[in-house]
C-alpha atoms as a PDB file:
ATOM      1  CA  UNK A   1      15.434   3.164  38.053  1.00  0.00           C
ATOM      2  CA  UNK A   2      13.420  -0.104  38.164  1.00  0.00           C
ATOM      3  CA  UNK A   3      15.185  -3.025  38.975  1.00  0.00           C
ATOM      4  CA  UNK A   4      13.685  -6.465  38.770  1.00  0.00           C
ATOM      5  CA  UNK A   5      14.874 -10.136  39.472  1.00  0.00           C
ATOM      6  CA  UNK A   6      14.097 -12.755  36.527  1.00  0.00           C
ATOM      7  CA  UNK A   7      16.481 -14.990  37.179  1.00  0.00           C
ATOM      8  CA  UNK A   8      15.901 -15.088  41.354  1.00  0.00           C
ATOM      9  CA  UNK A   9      19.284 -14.303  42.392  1.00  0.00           C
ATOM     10  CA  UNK A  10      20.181 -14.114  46.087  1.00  0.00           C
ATOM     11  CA  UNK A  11      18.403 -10.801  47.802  1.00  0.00           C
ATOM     12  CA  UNK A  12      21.643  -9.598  48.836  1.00  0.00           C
ATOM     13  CA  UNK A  13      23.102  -9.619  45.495  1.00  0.00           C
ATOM     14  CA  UNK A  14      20.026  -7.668  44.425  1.00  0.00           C
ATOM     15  CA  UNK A  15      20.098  -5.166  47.791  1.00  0.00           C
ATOM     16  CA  UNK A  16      23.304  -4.208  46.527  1.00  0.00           C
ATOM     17  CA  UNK A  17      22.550  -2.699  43.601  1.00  0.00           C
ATOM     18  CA  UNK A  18      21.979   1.029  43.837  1.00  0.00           C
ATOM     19  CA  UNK A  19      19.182   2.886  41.982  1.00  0.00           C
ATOM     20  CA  UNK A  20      20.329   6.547  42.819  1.00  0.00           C
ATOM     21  CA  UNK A  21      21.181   8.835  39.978  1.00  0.00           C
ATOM     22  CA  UNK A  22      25.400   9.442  40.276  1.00  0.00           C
ATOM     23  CA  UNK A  23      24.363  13.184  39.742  1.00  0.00           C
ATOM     24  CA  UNK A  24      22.524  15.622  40.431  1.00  0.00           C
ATOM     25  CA  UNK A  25      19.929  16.453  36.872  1.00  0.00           C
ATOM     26  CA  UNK A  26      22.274  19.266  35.331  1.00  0.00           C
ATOM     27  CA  UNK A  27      24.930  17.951  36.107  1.00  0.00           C
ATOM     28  CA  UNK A  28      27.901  16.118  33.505  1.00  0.00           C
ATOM     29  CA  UNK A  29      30.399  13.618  35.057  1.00  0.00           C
ATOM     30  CA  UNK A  30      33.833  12.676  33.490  1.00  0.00           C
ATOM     31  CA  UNK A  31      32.445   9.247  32.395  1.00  0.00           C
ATOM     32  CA  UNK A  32      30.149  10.798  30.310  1.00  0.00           C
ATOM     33  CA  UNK A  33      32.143  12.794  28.084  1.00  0.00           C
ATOM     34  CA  UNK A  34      32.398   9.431  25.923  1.00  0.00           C
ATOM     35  CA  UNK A  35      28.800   9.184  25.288  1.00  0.00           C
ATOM     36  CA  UNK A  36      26.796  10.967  22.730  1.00  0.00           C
ATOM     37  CA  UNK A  37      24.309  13.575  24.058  1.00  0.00           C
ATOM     38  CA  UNK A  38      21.156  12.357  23.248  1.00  0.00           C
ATOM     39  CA  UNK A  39      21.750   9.231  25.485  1.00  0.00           C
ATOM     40  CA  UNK A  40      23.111  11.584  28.455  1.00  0.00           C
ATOM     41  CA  UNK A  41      19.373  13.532  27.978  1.00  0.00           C
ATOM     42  CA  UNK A  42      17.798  10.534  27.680  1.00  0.00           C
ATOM     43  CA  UNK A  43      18.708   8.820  30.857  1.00  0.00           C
ATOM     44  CA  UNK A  44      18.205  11.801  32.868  1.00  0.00           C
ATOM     45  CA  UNK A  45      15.032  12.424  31.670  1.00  0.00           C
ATOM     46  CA  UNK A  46      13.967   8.707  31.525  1.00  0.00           C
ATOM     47  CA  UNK A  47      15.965   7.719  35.001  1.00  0.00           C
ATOM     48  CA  UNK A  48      12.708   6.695  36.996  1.00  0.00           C
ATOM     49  CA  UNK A  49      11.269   4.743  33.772  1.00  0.00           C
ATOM     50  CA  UNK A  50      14.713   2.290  32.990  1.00  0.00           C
ATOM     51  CA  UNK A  51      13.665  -0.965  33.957  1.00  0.00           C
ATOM     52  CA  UNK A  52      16.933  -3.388  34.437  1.00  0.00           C
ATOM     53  CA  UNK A  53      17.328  -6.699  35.687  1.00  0.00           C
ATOM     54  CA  UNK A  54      19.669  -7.456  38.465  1.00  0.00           C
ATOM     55  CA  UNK A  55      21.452 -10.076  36.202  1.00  0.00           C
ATOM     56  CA  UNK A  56      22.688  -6.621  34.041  1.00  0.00           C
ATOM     57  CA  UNK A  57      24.834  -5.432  37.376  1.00  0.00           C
ATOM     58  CA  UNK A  58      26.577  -8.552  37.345  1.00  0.00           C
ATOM     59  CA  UNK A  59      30.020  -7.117  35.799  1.00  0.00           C
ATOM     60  CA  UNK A  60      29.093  -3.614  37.653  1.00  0.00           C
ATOM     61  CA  UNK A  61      28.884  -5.949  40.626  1.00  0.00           C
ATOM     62  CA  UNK A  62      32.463  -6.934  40.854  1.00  0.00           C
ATOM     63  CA  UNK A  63      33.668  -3.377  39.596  1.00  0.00           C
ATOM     64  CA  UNK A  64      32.477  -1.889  42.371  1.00  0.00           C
ATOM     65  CA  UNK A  65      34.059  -5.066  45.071  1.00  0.00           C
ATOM     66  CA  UNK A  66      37.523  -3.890  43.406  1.00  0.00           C
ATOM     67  CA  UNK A  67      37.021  -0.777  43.976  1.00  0.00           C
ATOM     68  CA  UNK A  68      36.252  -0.919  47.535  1.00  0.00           C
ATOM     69  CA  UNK A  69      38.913  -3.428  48.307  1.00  0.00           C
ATOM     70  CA  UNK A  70      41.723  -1.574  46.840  1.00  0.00           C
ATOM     71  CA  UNK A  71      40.546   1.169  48.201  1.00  0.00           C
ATOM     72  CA  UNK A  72      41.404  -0.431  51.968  1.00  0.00           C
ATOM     73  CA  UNK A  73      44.922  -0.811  50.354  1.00  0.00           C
ATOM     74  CA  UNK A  74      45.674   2.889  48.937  1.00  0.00           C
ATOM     75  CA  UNK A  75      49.062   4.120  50.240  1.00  0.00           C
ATOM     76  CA  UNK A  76      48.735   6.769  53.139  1.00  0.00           C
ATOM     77  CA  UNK A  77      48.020  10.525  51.780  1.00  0.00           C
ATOM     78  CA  UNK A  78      46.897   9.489  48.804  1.00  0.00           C
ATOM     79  CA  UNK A  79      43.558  11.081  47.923  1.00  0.00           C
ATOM     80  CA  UNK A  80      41.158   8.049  46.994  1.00  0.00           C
ATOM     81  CA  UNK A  81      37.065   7.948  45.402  1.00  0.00           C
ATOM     82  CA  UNK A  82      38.164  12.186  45.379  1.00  0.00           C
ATOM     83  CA  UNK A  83      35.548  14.260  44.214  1.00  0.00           C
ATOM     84  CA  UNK A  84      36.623  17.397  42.012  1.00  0.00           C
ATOM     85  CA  UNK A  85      33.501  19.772  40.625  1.00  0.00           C
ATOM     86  CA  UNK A  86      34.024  22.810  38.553  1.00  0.00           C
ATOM     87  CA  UNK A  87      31.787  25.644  37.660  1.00  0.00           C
ATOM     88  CA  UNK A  88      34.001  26.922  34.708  1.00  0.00           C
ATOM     89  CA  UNK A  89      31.570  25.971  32.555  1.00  0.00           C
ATOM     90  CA  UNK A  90      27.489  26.686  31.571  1.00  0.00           C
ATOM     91  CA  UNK A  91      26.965  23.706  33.459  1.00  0.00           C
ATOM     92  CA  UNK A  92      28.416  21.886  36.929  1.00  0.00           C
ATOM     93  CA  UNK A  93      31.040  19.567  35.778  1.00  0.00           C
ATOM     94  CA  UNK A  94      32.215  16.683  38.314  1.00  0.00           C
ATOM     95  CA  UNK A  95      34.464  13.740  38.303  1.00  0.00           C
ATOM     96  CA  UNK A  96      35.906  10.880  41.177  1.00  0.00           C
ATOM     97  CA  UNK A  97      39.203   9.609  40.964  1.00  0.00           C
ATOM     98  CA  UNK A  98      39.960   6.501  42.304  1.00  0.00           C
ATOM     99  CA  UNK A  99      43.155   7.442  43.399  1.00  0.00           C
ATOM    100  CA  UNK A 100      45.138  10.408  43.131  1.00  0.00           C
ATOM    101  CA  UNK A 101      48.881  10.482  44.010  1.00  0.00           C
ATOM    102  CA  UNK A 102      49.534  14.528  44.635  1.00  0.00           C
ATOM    103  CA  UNK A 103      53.631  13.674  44.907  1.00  0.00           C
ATOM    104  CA  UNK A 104      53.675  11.580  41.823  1.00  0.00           C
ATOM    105  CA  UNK A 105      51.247  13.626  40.028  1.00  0.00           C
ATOM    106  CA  UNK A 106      49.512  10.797  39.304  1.00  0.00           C
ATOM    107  CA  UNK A 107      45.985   9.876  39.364  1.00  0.00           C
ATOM    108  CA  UNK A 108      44.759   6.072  38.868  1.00  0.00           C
ATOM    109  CA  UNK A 109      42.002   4.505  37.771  1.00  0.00           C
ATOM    110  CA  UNK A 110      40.507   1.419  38.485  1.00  0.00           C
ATOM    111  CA  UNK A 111      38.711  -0.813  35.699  1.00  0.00           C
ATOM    112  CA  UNK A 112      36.792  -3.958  34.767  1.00  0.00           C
ATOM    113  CA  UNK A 113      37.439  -4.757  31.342  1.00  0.00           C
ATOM    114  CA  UNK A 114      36.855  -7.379  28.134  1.00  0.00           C
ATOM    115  CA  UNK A 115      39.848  -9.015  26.020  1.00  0.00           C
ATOM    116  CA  UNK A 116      38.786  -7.325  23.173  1.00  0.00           C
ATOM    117  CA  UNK A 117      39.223  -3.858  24.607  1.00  0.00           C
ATOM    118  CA  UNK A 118      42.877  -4.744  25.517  1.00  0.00           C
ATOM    119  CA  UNK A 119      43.562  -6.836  21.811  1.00  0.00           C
ATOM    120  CA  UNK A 120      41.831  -3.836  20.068  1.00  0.00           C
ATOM    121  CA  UNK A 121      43.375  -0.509  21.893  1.00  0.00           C
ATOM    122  CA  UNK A 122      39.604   0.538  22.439  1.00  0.00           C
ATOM    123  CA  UNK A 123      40.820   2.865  24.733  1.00  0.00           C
ATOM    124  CA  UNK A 124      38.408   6.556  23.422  1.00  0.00           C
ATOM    125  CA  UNK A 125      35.924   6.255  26.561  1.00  0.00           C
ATOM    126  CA  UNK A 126      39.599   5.923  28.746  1.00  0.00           C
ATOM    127  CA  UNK A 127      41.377   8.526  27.087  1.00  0.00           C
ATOM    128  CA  UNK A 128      38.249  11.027  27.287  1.00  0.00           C
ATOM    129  CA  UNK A 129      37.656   9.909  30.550  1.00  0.00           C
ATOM    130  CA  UNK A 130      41.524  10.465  32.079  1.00  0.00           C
ATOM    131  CA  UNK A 131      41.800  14.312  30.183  1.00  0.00           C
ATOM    132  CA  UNK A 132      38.693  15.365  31.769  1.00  0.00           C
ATOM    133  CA  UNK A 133      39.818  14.356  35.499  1.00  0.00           C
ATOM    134  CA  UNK A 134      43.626  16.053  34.776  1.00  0.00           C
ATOM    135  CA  UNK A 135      41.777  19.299  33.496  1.00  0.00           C
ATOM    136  CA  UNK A 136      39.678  18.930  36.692  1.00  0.00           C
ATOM    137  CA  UNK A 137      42.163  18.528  39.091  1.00  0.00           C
ATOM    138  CA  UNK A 138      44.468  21.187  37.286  1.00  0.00           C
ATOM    139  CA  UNK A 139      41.857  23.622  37.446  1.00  0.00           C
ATOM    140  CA  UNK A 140      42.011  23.010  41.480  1.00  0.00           C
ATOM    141  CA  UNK A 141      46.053  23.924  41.335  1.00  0.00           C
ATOM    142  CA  UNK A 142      47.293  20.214  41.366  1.00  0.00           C
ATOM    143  CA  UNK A 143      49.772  19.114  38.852  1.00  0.00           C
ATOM    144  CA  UNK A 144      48.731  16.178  36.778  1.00  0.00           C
ATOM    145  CA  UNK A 145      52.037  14.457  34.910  1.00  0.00           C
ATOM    146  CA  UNK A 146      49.501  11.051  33.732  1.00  0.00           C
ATOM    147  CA  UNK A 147      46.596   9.270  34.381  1.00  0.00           C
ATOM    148  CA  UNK A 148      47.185   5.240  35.013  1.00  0.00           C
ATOM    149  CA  UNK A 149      44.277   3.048  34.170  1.00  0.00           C
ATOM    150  CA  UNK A 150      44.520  -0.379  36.045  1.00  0.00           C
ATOM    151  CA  UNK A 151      42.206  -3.202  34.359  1.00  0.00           C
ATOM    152  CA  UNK A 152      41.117  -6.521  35.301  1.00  0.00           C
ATOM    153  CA  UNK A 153      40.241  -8.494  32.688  1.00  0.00           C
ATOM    154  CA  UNK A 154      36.829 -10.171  33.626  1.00  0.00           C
ATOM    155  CA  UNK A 155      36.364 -12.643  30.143  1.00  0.00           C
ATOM    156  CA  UNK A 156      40.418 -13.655  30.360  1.00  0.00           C
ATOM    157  CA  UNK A 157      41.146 -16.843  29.165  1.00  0.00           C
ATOM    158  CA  UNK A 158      44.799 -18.801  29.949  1.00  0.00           C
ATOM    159  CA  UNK A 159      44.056 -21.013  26.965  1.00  0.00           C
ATOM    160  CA  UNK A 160      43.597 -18.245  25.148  1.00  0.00           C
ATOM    161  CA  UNK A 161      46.148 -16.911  26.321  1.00  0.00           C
ATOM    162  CA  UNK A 162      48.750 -19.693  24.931  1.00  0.00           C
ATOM    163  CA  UNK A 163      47.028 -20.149  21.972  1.00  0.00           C
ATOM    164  CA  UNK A 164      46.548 -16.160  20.546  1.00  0.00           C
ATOM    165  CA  UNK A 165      49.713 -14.040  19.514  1.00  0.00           C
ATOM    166  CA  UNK A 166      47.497 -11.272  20.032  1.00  0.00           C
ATOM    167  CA  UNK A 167      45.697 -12.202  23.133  1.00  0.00           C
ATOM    168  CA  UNK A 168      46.419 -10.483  26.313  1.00  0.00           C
ATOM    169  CA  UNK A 169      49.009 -12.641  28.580  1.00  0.00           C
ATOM    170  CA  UNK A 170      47.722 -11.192  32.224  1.00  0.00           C
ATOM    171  CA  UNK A 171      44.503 -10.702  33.359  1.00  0.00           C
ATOM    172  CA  UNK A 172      45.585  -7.463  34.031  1.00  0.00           C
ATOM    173  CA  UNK A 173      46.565  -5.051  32.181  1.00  0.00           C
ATOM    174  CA  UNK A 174      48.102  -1.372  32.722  1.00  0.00           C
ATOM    175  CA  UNK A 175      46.903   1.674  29.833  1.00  0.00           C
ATOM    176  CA  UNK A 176      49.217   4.865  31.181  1.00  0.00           C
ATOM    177  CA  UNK A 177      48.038   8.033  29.689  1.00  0.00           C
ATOM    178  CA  UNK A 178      50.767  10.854  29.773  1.00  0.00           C
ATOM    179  CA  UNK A 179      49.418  14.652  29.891  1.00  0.00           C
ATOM    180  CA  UNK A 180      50.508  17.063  27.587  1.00  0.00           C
ATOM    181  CA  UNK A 181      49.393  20.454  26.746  1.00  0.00           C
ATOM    182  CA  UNK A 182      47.864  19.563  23.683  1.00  0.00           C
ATOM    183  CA  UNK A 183      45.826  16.814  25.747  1.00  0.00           C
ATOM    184  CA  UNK A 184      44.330  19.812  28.315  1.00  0.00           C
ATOM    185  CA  UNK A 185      43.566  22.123  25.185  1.00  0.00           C
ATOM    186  CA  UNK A 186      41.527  19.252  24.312  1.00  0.00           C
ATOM    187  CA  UNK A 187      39.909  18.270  27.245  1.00  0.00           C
ATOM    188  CA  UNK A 188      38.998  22.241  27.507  1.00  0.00           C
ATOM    189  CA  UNK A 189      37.423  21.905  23.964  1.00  0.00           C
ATOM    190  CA  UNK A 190      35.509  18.587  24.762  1.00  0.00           C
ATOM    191  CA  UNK A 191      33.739  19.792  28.552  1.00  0.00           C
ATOM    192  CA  UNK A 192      33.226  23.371  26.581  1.00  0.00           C
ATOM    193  CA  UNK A 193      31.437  21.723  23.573  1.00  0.00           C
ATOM    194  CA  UNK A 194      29.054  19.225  25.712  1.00  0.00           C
ATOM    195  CA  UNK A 195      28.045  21.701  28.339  1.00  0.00           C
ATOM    196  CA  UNK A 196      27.027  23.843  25.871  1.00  0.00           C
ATOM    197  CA  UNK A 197      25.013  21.206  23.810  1.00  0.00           C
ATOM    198  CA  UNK A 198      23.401  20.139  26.805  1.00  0.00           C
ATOM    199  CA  UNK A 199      22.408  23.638  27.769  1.00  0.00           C
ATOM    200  CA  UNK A 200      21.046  24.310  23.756  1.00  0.00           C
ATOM    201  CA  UNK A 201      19.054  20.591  24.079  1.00  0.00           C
ATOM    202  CA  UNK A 202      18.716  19.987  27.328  1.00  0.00           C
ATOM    203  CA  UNK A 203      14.608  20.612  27.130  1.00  0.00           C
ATOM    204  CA  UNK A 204      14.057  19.737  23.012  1.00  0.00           C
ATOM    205  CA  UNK A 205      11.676  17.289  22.521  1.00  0.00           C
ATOM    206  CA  UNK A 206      13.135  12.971  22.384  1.00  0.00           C
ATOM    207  CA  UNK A 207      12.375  12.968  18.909  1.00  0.00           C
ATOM    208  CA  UNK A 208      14.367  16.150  18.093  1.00  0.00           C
ATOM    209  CA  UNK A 209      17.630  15.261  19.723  1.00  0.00           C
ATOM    210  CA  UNK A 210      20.315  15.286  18.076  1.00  0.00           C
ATOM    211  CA  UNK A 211      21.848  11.278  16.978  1.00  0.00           C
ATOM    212  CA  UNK A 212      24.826   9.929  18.599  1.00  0.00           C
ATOM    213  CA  UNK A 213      27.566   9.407  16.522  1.00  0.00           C
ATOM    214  CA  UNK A 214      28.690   6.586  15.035  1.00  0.00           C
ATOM    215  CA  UNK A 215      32.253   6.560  17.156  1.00  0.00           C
ATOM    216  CA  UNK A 216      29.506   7.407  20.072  1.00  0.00           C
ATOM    217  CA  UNK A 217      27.232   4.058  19.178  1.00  0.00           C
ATOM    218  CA  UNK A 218      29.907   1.848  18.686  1.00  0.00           C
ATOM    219  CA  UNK A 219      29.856   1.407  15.041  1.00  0.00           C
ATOM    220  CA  UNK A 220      30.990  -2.113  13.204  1.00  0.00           C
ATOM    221  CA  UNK A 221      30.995  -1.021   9.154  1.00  0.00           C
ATOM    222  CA  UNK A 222      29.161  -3.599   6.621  1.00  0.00           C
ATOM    223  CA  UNK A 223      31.315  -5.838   5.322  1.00  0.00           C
ATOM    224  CA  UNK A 224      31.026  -8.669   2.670  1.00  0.00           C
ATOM    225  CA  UNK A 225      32.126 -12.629   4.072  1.00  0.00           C
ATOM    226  CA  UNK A 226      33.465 -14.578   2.196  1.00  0.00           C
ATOM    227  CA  UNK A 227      31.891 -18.057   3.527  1.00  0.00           C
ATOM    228  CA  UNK A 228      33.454 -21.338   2.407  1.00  0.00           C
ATOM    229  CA  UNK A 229      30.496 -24.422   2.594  1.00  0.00           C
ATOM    230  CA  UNK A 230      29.735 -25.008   6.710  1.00  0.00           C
ATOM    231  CA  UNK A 231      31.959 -22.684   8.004  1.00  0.00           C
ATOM    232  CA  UNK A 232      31.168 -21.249  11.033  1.00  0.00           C
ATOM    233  CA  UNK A 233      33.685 -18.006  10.740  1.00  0.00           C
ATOM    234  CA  UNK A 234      34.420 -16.296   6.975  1.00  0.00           C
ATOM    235  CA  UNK A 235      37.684 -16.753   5.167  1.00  0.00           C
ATOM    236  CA  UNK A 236      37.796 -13.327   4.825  1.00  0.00           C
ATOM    237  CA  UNK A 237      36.300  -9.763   5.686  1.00  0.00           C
ATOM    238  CA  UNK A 238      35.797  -7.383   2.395  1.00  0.00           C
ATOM    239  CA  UNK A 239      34.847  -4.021   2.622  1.00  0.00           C
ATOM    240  CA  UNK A 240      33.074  -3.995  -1.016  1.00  0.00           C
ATOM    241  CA  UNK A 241      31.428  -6.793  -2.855  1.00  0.00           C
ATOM    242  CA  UNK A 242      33.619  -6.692  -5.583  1.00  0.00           C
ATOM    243  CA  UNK A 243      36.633  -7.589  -3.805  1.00  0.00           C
ATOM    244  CA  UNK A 244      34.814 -10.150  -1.733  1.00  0.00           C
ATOM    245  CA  UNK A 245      33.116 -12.147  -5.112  1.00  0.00           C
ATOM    246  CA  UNK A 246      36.817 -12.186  -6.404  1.00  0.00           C
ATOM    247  CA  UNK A 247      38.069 -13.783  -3.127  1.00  0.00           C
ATOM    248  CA  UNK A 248      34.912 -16.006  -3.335  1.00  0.00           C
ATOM    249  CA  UNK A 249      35.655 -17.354  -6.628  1.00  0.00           C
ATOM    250  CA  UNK A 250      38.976 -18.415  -5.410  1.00  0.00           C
ATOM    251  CA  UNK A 251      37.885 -19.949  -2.764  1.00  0.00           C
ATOM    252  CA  UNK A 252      34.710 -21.266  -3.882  1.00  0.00           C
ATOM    253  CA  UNK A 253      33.274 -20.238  -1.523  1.00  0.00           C
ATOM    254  CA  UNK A 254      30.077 -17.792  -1.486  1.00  0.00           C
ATOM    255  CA  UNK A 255      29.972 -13.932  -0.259  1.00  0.00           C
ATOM    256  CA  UNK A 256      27.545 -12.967   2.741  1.00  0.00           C
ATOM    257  CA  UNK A 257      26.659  -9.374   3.366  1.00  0.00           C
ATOM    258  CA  UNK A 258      27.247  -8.427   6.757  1.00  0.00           C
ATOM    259  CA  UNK A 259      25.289  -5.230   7.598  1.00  0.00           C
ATOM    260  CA  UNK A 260      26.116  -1.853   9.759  1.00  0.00           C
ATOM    261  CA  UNK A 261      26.114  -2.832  13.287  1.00  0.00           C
ATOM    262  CA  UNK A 262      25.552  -0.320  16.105  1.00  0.00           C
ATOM    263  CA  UNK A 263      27.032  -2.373  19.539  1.00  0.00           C
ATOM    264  CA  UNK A 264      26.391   0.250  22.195  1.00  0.00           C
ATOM    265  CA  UNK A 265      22.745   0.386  20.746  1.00  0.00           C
ATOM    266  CA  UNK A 266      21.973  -3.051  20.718  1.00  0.00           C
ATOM    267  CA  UNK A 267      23.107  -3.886  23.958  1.00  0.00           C
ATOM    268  CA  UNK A 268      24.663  -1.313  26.077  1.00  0.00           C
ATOM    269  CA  UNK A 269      22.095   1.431  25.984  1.00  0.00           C
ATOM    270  CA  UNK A 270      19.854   1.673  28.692  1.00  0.00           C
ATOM    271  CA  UNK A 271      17.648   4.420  27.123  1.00  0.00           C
ATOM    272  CA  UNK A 272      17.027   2.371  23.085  1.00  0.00           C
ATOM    273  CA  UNK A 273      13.729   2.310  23.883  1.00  0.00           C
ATOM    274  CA  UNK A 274      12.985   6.186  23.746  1.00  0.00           C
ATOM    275  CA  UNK A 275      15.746   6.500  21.349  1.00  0.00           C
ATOM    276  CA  UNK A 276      14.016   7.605  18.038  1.00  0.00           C
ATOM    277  CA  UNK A 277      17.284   6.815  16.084  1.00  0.00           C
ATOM    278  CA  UNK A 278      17.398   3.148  17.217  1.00  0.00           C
ATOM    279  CA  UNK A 279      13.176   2.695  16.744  1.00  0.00           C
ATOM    280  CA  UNK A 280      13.295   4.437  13.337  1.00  0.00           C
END
C-alpha cells in the first residue's frame, strides 16, 4: 500500500500509519466476514497498488490510540489484542480480541463509531464480527457467554444530543451481543461458506468475480422526494412515484427521484477502482 500526503500533515502523523497487510495472502480475519468476497480478493491481490492518502487514516488514527491506551488499563489476567487461528476450515481463519475475560466469559471489543450507526442499529459488520471470535475461541475450549462491543462515538454532537429524541445521549455507547447456540451454528455456516468461496475464486480473473451484495455494498434503495419550493431536505421519502406525486400534490410541492445508492462503494472501498461492478 501507497500512502501519500496531499494535505502535508505532520511526518509523525504520517510515520504512524502502517502499510503491512494484517494477514498473511490466504488468510480470512474475523473483520472480514462482513465484506463481500470480491473486495476481500481484490485487496489482496491489489495490496501493493492501493494508493491512500494519510488524511483517510485519520478516524483509523484515533482507533488505534484507544486501543492502545485501554489496553494499559485491562484488568490483570485478562487476555488482551489475543490472537486465536483455526485450521478447521479449507483456509487459515484468524481473529484478535481486544479483550477477553476467561472468568466472565466475556470477550470485548473496542470501537470507533458514527451517530448514525448507533440511531440506526447498523450493527451486521458487529454481529458477524463478535460470532466469528466466540466460534474461535470455543473451538480453543474457552466458554464464550457474550461478546461486549464498547464504542466511542467520534461525530457526537451535545446539541444534538438535546435537540434529537433519537440521537444518542453519550458519546459512548455499549452493543452486548449474547451467544446462543443458534448464533455458533451460524457463525459455523458463515466461516464454512467464505473459505470455501475464496478457495473456488481465489485465482478467477477481476472481471469474473463474483458482485458483492447489496447488504455487502451498503445499499440506500431509490426513493421518490417529495421537495416543497427551496427546501433543502424533502417533506417526505416515497418508495414509488405514485405515492410520492399524491403527497406532492398536497403539498405542492414537486417529486425528485432519488436513485440506488451504493455507500461502501462510493466511499469506503479501497479496491473501486479494479472493481468491474462499480466501473460498469
Amino acid at each position: 500500500m501507497k500512502i501519500t500526503n496531499k494535505h502535508n500533515l505532520p511526518a509523525a502523523f504520517v510515520n504512524s500509519i502502517g502499510t503491512d497487510r494484517h494477514a498473511p495472502v490466504g488468510t480470512l480475519t474475523a473483520s472480514t466476514f462482513s465484506s463481500g468476497l470480491r473486495e476481500i480478493i481484490l485487496f489482496e491481490r491489489r495490496f501493493d497498488e492501493i494508493e491512500k492518502d494519510a488524511i483517510d487514516f485519520f478516524h483509523t488514527f484515533f482507533g488505534i490510540a484507544v486501543h492502545e491506551r485501554l489496553e494499559k488499563f485491562a484488568d490483570e489476567g485478562d487476555f488482551t489484542e489475543y490472537k486465536i487461528e483455526s485450521d478447521m476450515f479449507c483456509v487459515p481463519v484468524t481473529g484478535t480480541v481486544d479483550s477477553f475475560k476467561e472468568e466472565a466469559a466475556t470477550v470485548s471489543d473496542w470501537k470507533t463509531a458514527t451517530s448514525w450507526k448507533i440511531m440506526f442499529n447498523d450493527y451486521r459488520d458487529w454481529y458477524i464480527q463478535g460470532i466469528v471470535y466466540a466460534f474461535l475461541l470455543r473451538s480453543k475450549g474457552y466458554k464464550v457467554n457474550k461478546v461486549v462491543f464498547n464504542a466511542f462515538i467520534r461525530d457526537w454532537s451535545p446539541t444534538k444530543a438535546e435537540r434529537e429524541d433519537d440521537y444518542p445521549k453519550l458519546p459512548f455507547h455499549t452493543y452486548t451481543l449474547y451467544i446462543t447456540s443458534d448464533d455458533m451454528t451460524n457463525a459455523e455456516e458463515v466461516i464454512r461458506k467464505r473459505t470455501e468461496e475464496y478457495v473456488k475464486y481465489k485465482d478467477t480473473p477481476d472481471e469474473f468475480l463474483p458482485p458483492c451484495s447489496d447488504e455487502e455494498r451498503w445499499a440506500s434503495p431509490k426513493v421518490f422526494a417529495v421537495m416543497k419550493k427551496d427546501a433543502k431536505k424533502s417533506s417526505k421519502n416515497c418508495s414509488t412515484r405514485e405515492e410520492a406525486e399524491e403527497a406532492a400534490e398536497k403539498l405542492k410541492a414537486e417529486v425528485v427521484e432519488r436513485p440506488r445508492t451504493y455507500k461502501k462503494c462510493e466511499k469506503y472501498c479501497d479496491v473501486k477502482q479494479w472493481c468491474q461492478g462499480v466501473n460498469e
